[in-house]
Protein backbone atom coordinates (compact mmCIF):
# COMPACT_ATOMS: atom_id res chain seq x y z
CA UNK A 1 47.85 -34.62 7.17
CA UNK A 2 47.66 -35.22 10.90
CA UNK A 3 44.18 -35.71 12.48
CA UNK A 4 44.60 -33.07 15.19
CA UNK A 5 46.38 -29.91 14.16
CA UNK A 6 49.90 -29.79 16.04
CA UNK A 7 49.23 -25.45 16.93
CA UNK A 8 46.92 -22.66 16.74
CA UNK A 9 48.92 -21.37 13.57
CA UNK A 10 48.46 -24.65 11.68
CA UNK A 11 44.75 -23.68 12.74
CA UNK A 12 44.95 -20.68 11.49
CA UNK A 13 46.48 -20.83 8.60
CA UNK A 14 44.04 -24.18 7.91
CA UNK A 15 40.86 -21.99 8.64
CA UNK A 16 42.28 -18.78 6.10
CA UNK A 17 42.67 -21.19 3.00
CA UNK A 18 39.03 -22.91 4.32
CA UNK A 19 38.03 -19.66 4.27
CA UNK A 20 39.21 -18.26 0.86
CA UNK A 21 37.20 -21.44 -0.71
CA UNK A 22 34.09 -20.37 1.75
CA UNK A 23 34.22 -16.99 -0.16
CA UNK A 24 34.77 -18.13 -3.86
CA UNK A 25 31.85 -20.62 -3.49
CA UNK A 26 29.07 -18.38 -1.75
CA UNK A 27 30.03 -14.91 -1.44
CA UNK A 28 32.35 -14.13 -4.47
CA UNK A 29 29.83 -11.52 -6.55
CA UNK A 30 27.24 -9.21 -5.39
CA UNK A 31 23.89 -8.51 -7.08
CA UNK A 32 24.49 -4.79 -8.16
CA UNK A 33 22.51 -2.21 -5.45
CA UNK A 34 21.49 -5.28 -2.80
CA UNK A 35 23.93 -7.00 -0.29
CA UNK A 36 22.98 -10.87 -1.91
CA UNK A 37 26.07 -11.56 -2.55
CA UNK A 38 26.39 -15.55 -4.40
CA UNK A 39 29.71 -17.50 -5.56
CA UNK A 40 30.11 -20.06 -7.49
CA UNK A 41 27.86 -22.60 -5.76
CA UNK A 42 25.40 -20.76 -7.49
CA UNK A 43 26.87 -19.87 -10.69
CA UNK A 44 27.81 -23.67 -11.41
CA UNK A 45 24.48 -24.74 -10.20
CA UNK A 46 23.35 -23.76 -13.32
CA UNK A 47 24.67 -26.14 -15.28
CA UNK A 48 21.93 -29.27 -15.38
CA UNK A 49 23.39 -32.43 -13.12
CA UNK A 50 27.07 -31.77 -12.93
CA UNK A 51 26.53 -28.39 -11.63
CA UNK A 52 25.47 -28.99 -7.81
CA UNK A 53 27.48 -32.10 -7.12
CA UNK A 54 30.63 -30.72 -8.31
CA UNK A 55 30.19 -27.49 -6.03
CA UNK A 56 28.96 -30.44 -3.11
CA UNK A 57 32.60 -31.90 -3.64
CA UNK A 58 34.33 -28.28 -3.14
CA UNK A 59 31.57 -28.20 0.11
CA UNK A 60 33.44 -31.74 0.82
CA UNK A 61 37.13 -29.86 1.73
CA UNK A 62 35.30 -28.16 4.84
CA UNK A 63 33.90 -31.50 6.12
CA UNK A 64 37.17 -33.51 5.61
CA UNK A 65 39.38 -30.72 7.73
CA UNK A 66 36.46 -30.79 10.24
CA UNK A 67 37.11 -34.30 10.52
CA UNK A 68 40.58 -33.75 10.84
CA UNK A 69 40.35 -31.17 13.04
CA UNK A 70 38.30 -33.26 15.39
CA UNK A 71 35.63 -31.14 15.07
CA UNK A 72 32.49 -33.41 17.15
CA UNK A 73 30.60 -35.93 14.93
CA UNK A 74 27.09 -34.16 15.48
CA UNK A 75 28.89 -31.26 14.03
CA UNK A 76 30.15 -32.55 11.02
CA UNK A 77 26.76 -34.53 10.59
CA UNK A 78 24.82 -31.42 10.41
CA UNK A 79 27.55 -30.01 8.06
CA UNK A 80 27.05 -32.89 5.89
CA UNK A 81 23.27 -32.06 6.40
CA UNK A 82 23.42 -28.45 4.78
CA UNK A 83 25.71 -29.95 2.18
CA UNK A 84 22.95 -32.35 0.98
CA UNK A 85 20.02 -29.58 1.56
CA UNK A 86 22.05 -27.44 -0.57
CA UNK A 87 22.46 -30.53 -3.03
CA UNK A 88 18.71 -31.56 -3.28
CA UNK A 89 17.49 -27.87 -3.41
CA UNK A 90 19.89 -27.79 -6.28
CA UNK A 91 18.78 -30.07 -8.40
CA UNK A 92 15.28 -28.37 -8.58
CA UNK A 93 15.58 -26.06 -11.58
CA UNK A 94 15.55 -22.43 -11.33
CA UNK A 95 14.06 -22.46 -7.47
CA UNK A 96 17.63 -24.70 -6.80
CA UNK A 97 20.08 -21.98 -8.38
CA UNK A 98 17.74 -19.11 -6.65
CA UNK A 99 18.15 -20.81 -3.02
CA UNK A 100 21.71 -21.70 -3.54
CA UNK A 101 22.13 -17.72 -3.20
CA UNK A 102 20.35 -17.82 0.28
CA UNK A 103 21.03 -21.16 1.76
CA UNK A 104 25.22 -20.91 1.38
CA UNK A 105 25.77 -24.45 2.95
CA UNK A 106 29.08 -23.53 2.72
CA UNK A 107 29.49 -20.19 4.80
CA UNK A 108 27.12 -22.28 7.11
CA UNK A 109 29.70 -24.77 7.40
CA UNK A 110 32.95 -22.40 7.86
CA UNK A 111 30.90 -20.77 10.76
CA UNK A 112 30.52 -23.94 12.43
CA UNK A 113 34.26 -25.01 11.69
CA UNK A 114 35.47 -21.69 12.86
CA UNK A 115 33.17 -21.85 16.17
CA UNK A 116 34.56 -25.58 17.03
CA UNK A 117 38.12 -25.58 15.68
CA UNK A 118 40.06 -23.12 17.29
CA UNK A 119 38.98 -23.98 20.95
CA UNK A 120 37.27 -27.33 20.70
CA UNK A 121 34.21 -27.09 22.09
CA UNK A 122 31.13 -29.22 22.91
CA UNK A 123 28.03 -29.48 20.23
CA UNK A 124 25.67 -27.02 21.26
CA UNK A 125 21.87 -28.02 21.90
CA UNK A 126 20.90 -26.19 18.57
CA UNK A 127 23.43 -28.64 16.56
CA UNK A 128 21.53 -31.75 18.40
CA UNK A 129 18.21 -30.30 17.48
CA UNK A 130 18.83 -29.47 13.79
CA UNK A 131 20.47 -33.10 13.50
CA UNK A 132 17.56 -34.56 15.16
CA UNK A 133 14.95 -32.66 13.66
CA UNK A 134 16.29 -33.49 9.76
CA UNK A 135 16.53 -37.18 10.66
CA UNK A 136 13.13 -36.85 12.00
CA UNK A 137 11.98 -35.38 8.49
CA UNK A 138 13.86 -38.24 6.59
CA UNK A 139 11.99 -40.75 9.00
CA UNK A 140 8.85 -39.17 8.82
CA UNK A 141 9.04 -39.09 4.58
CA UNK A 142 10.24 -42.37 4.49
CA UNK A 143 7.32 -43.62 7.17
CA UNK A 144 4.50 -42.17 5.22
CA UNK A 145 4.67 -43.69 1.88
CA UNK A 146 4.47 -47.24 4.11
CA UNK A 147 2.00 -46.19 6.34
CA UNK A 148 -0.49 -45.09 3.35
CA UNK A 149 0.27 -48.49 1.29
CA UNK A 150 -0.27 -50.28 4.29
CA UNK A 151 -3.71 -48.68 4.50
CA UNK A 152 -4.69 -49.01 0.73
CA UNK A 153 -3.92 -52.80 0.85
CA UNK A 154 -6.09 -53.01 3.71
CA UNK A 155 -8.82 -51.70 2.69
CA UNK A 156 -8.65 -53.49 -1.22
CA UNK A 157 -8.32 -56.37 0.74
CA UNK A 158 -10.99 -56.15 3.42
């Protein structure tokens, strides 16, 4: 598979079959008398473990034609961001198979394939910020836990 599609139809017809696997995995079903709609993201969520990382492999196929695509790295790093969102929130029971109905990493993703495949265009300020701002999080959870045993073996020490 070449790394930069050779014409808008191989586009095209690229971003229809991305598309049909958007659908099946978040938008496939609707709750009866509401708009939620949910696909199977949510459906194999369910199942303990396996569930959400099997769904975060399908989630995978938009990434890798992003990447072949030559869709821009901050892009595909905040795909890969709602991917593992989607994943973590997953693994939470219950609460994980509830949000996997609202959060839809994967129609997330598809937008921002669609919106930088066709006409290549240059990450947006909101893609820097939402990259920035979860790495910021991770930081700032990984920071904390030092910070505060830094501080209790001060003060047992002193």
């Amino acid at each position: 598979m070449p790394l930069v599609p050779t014409s808008p139809e191989t586009v095209r017809r690229r971003l229809e079959k991305l598309r049909s696997l958007q659908w099946l995995l978040d938008r496939a079903y609707r709750v009866p008398g509401t708009n939620i709609r949910f696909g199977w993201d949510a459906l194999v969520g369910i199942v303990p473990g396996a569930g959400d990382v099997v769904t975060a492999l399908f989630a995978c196929a938009i990434i890798l034609h992003a990447h072949h695509m030559r869709v821009p790295r901050v892009v595909q790093l905040r795909m890969v961001i709602n991917v593992l969102i989607d994943l973590v929130i997953g693994v939470v029971p219950l609460f994980g198979d509830v949000a996997d109905v609202f959060w839809q990493s994967n129609t997330r993703n598809f937008a921002l394939l669609e919106r930088h495949a066709a006409a290549p265009t240059p990450p947006s300020r909101g893609d820097w910020l939402f990259v920035t701002g979860v790495l910021g999080l991770v930081a700032l959870v990984a920071i904390v836990p030092l910070v505060m045993l830094y501080w209790l073996v001060h003060k047992a020490i002193w």
